[in-house]
Every structure is written in structure tokens, then in C-alpha cells.
N, C-alpha and C. Protein backbone atom coordinates (compact mmCIF):
# COMPACT_ATOMS: atom_id res chain seq x y z
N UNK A 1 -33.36 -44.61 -6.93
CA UNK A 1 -33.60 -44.61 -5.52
C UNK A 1 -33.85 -46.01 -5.01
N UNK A 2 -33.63 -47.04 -5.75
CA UNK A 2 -33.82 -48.52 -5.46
C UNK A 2 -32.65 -48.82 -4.31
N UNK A 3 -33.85 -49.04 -3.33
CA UNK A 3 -32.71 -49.78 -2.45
C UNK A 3 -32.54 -48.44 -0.93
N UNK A 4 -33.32 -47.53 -1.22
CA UNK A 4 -33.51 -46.54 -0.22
C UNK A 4 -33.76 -46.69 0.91
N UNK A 5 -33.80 -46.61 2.31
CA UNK A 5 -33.93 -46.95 3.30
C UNK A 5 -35.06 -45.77 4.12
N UNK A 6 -36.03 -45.59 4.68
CA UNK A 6 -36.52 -44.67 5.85
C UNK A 6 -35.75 -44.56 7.46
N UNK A 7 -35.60 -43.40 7.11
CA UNK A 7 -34.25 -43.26 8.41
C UNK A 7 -35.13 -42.65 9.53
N UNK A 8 -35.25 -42.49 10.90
CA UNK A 8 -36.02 -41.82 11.69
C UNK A 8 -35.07 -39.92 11.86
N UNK A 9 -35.73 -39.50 12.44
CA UNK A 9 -35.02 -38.31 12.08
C UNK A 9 -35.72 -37.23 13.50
N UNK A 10 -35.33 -36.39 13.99
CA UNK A 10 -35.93 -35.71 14.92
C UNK A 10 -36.96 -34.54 14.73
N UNK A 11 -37.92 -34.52 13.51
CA UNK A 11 -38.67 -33.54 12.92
C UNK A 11 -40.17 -33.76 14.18
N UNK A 12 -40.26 -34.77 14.57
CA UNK A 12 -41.53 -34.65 15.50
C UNK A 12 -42.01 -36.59 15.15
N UNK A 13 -43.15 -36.84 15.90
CA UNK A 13 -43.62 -38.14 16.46
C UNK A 13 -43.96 -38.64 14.48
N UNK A 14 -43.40 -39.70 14.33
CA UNK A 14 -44.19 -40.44 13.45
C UNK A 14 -43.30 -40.02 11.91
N UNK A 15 -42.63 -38.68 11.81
CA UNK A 15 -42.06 -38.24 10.42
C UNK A 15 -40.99 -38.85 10.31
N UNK A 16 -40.22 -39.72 8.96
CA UNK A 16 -39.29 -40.46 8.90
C UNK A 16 -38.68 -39.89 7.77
N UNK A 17 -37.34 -39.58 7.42
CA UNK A 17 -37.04 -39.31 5.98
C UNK A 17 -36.86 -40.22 5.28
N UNK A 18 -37.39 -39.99 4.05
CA UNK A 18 -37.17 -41.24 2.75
C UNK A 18 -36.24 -41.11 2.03
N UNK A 19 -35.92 -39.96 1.64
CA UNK A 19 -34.79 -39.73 0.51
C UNK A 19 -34.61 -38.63 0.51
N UNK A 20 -33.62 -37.54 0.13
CA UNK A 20 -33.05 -36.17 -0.10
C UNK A 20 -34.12 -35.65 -1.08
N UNK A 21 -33.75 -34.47 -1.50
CA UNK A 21 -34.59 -33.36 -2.13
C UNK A 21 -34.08 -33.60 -3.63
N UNK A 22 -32.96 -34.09 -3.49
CA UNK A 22 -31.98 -34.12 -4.59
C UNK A 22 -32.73 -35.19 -5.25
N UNK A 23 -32.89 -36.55 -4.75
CA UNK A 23 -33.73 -37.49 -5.62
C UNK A 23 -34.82 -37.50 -6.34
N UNK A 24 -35.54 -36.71 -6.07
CA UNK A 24 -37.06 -36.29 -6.54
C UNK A 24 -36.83 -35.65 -8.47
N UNK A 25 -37.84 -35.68 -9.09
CA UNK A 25 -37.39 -35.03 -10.13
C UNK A 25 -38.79 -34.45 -10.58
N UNK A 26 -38.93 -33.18 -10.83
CA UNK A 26 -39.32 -32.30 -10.53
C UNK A 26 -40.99 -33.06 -11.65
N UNK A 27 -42.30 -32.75 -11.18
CA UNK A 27 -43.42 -33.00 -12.22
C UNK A 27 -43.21 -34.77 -13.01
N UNK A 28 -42.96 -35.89 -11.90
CA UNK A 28 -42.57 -36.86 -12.18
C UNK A 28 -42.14 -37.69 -10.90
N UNK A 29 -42.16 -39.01 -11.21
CA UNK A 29 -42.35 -39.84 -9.66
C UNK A 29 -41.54 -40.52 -9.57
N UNK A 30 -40.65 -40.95 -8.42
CA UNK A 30 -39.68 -41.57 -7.86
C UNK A 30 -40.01 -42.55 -7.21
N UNK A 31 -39.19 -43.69 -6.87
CA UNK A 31 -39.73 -44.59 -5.98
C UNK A 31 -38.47 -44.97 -4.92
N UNK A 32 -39.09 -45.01 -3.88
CA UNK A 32 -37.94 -45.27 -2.10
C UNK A 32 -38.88 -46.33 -1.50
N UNK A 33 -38.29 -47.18 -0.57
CA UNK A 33 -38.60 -47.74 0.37
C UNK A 33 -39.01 -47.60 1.68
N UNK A 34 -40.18 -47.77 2.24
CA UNK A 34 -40.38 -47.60 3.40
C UNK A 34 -40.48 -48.85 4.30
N UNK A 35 -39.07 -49.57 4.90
CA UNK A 35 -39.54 -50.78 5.15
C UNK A 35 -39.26 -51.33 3.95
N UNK A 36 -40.12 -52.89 4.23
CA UNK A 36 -40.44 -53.45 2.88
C UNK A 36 -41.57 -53.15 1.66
N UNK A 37 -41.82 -51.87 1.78
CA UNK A 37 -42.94 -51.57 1.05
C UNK A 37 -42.85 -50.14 -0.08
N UNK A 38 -42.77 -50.80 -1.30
CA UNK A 38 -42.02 -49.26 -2.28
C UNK A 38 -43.07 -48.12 -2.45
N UNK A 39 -42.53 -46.99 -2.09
CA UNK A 39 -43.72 -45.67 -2.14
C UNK A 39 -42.96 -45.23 -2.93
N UNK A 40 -44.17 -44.74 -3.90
CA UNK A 40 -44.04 -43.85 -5.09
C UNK A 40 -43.86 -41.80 -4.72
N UNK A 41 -43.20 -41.54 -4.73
CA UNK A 41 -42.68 -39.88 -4.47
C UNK A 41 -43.20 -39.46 -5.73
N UNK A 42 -43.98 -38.19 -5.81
CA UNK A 42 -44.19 -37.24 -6.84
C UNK A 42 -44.17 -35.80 -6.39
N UNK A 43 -43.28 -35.29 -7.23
CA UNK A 43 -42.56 -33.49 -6.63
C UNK A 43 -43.20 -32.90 -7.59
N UNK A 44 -44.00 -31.49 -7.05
CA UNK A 44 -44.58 -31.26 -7.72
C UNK A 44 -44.20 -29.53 -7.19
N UNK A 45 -42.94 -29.08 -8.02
CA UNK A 45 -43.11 -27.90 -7.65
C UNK A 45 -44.00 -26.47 -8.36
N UNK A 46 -44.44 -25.89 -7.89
CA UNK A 46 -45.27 -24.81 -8.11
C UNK A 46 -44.30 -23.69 -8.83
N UNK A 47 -45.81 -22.58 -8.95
CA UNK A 47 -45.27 -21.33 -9.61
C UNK A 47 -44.87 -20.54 -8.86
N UNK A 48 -45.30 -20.20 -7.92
CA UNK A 48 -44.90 -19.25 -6.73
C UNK A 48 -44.11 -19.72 -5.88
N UNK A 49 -43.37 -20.69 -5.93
CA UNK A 49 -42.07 -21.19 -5.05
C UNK A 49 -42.82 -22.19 -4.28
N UNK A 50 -44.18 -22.54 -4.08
CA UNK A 50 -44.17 -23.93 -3.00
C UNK A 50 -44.30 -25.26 -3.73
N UNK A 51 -43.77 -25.84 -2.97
CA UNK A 51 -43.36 -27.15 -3.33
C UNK A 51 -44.12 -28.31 -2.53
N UNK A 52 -44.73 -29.04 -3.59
CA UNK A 52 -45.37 -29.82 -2.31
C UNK A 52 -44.61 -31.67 -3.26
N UNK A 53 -45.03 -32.55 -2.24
CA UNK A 53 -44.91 -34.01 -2.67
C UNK A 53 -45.87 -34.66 -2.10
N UNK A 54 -46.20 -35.98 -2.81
CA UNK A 54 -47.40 -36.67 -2.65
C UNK A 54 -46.55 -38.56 -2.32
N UNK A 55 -46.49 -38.97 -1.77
CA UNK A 55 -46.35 -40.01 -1.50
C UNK A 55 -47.49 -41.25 -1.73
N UNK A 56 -47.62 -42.43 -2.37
CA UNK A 56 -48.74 -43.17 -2.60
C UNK A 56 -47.82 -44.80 -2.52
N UNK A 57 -48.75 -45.61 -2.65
CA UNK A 57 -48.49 -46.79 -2.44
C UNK A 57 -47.71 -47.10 -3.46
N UNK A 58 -46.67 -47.89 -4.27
CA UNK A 58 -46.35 -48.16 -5.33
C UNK A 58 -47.14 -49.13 -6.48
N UNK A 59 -47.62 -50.06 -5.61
CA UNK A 59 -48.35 -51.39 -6.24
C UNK A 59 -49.50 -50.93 -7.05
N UNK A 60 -49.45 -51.47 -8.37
CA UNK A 60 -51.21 -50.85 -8.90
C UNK A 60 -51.89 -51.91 -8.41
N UNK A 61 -53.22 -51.91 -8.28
CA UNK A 61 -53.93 -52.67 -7.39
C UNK A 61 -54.20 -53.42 -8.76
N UNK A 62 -54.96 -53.04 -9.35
CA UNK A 62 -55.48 -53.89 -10.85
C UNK A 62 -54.27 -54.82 -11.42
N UNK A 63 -53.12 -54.80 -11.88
CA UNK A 63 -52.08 -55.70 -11.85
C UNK A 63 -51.57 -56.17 -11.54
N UNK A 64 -51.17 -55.44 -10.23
CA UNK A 64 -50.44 -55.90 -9.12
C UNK A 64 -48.69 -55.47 -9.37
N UNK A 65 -48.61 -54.78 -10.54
CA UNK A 65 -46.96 -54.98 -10.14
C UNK A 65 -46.76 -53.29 -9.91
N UNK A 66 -45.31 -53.22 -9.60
CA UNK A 66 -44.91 -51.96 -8.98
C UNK A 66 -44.99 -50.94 -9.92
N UNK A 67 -45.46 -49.88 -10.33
CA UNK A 67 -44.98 -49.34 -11.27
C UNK A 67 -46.09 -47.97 -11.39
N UNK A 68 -46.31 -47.69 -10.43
CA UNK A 68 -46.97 -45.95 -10.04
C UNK A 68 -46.12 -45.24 -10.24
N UNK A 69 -45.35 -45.46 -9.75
CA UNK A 69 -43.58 -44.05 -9.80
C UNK A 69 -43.96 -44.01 -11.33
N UNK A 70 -43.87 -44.68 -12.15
CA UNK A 70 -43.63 -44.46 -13.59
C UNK A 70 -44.69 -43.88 -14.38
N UNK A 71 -45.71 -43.67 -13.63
CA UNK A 71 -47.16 -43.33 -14.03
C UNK A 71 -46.92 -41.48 -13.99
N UNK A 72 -47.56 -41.35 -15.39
CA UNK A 72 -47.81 -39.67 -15.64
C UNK A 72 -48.67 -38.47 -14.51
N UNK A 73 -48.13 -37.66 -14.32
CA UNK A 73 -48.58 -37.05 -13.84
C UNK A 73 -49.74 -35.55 -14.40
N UNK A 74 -50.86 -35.36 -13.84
CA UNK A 74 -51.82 -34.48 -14.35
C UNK A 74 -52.48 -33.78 -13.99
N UNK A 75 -53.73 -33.33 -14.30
CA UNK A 75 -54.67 -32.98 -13.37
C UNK A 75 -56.20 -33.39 -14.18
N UNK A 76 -57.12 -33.60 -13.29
CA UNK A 76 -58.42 -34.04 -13.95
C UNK A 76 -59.69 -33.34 -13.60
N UNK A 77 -60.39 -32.33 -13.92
CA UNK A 77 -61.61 -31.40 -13.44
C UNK A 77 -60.55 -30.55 -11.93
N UNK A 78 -59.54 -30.52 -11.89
CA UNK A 78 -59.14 -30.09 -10.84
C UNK A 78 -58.79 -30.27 -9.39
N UNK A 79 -58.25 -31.70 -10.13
CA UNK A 79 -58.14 -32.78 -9.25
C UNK A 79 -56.53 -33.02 -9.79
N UNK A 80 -54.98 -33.80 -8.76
CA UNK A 80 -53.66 -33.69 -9.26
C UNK A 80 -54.34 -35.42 -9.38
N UNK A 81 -53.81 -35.65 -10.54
CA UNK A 81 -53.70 -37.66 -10.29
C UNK A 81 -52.58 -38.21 -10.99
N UNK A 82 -52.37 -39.38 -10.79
CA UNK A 82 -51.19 -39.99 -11.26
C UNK A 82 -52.09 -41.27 -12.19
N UNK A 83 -51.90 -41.57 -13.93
CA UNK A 83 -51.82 -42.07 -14.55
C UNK A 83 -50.86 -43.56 -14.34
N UNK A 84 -51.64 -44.49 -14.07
CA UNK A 84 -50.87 -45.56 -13.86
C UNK A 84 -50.60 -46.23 -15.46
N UNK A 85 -49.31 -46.63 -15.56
CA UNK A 85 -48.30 -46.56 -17.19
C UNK A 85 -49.57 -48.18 -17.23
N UNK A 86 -49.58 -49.01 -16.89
CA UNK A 86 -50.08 -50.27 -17.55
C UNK A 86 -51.53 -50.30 -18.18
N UNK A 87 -52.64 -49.64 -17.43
CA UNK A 87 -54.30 -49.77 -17.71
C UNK A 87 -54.61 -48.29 -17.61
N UNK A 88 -53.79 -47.54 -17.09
CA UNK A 88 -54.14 -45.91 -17.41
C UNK A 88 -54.73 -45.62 -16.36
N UNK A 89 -55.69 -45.78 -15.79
CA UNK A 89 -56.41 -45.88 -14.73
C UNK A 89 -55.84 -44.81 -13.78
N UNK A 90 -56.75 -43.50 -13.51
CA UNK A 90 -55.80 -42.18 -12.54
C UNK A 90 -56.08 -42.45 -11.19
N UNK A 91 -55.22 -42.27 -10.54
CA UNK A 91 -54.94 -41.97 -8.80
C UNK A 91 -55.04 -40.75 -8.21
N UNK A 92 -56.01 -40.32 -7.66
CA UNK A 92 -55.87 -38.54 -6.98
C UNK A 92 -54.32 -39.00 -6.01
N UNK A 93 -53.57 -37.82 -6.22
CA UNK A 93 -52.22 -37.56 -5.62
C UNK A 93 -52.44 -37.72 -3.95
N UNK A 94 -53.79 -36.95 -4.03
CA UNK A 94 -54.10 -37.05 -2.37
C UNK A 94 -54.76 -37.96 -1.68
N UNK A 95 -55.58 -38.63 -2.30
CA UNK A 95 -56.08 -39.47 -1.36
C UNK A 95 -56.19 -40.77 -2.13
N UNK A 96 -55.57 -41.08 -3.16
CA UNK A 96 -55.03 -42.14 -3.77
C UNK A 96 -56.47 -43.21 -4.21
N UNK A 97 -57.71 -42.19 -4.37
CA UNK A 97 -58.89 -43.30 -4.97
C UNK A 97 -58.64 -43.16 -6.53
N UNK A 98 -59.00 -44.13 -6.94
CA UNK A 98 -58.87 -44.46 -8.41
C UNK A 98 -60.54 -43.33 -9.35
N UNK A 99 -59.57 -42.48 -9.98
CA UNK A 99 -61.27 -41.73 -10.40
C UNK A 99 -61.96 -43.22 -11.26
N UNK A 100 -61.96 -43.67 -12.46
CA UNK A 100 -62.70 -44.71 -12.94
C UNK A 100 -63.31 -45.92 -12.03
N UNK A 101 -62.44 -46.31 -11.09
CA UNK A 101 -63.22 -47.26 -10.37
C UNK A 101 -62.99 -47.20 -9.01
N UNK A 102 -63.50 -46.08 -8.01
CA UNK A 102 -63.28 -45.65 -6.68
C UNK A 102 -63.27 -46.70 -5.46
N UNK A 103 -63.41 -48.03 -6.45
CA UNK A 103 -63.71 -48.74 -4.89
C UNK A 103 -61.60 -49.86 -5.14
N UNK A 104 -61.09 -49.00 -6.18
CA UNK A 104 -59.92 -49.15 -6.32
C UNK A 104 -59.01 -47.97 -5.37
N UNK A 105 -57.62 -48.16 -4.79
CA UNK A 105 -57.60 -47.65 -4.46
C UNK A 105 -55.78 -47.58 -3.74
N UNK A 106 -55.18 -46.79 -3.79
CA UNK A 106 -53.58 -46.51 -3.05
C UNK A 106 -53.52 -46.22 -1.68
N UNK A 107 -52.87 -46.69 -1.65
CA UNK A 107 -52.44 -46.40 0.43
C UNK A 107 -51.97 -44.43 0.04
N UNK A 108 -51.80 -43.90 0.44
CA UNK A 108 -51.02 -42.88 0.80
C UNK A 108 -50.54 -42.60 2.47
N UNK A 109 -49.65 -41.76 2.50
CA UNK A 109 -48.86 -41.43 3.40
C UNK A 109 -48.95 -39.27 3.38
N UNK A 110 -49.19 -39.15 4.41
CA UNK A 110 -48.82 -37.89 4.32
C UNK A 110 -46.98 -37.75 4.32
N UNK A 111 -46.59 -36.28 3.41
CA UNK A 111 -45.42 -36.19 3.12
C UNK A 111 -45.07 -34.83 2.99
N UNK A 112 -43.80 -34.45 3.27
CA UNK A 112 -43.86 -32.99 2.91
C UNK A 112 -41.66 -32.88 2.69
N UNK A 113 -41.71 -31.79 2.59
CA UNK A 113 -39.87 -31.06 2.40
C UNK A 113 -39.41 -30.21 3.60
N UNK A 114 -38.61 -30.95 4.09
CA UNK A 114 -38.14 -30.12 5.27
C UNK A 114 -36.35 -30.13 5.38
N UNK A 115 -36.29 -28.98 4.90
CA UNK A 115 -34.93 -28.68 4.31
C UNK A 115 -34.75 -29.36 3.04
N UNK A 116 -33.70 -30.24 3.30
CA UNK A 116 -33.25 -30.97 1.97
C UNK A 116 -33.46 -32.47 2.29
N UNK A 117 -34.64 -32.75 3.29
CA UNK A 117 -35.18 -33.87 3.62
C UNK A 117 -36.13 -33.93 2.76
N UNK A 118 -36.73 -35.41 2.23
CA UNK A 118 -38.48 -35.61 2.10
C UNK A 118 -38.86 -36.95 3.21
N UNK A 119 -39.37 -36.37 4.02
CA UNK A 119 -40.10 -36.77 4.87
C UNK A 119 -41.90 -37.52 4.94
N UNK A 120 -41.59 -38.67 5.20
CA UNK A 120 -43.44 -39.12 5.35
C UNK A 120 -43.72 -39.59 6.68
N UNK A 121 -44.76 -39.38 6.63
CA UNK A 121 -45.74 -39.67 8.36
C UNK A 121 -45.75 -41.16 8.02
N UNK A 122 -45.69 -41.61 9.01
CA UNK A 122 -46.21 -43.24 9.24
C UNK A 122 -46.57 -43.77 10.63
N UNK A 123 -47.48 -42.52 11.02
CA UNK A 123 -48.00 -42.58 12.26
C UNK A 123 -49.42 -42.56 11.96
């Protein structure tokens, strides 16, 4: 998905599509462009048919280089987080604080599937 563009789209004030449905890969993270700034996509489809995605900043803050998309996905006391591949260090999916050191921390974007769009807020 290198090299993806955010297209505006007529879903309502602020929702932009990032990439098709098709790009995503299913329990595992992708990375698109918003602008100049790479967001990490994680599809996380369910048992009962819903499907949700989590959008987060790409950059790990502690290293600095891009590489969240590549980070494992889990869950922790019941919490979804993303395992960043370099220092390990987890990201809640949703609100992107670092559980080990909370004053670390990911941008997120709200995001969701609308049709065979994935769509994020950037309002």
C-alpha cells in the first residue's frame, strides 16, 4: 500500500478513504498514507461477521522509525494492542497509549468500512 493516497469521498464532513477493503489483511496491519503522514491500518475481523479497523499513527515514538503496521497484533487483560516489532512495547488499538509507559503514545484516527471503502475521520 506504499504510496497510497487519501481521496475525499461523499460519506459525510471530515471521512476520507484510505485504501479498499481489498488491501487490509485480515488480524494484521497495513500501512497507507494520509497526506504526508503513514497510518498504520489493522483489520480485525470478528466471529459474528463485524468487522472493525483501527487506524494509529505509524511512527514508534521510542525509535522513531515507521514500523507499527508490522507490529503483532493481540489482546492484553482485555484490552486489543498492537506490539511494536523493534522494543515490543503494546499500543491499545483504540486509543493508541502505550500500556508499559502511558505517557508514550500514537496519534489515532477514528476509522471504519463502508462498502469496499476504509475510511478515516480527520476532522
Amino acid at each position: 500500500m506504499n504510496g497510497a493516497h487519501a481521496m475525499p469521498n461523499e460519506s459525510g464532513a471530515g471521512w476520507l478513504k484510505l485504501c479498499g477493503r481489498d488491501d487490509l489483511v485480515a488480524h494484521s496491519g497495513v500501512v497507507a498514507l494520509l497526506g504526508g503522514t503513514q497510518i498504520a491500518l489493522f483489520y480485525l475481523p470478528g466471529e459474528q461477521g463485524d468487522e472493525r479497523v483501527f487506524a494509529l499513527e505509524n511512527r514508534d515514538p521510542r525509535s522513531g522509525a515507521n514500523v507499527i503496521g508490522r507490529g503483532l497484533v493481540g489482546s492484553l487483560a482485555g484490552k486489543l494492542v498492537v506490539a511494536a516489532p523493534l522494543y515490543k512495547q503494546r499500543f491499545g488499538l483504540e486509543d493508541g497509549v502505550c500500556v508499559e509507559a502511558p505517557d508514550e503514545r500514537l496519534r489515532v484516527w477514528p476509522a471504519r468500512l463502508r462498502g469496499d471503502d476504509v475510511e478515516v475521520n480527520v476532522a
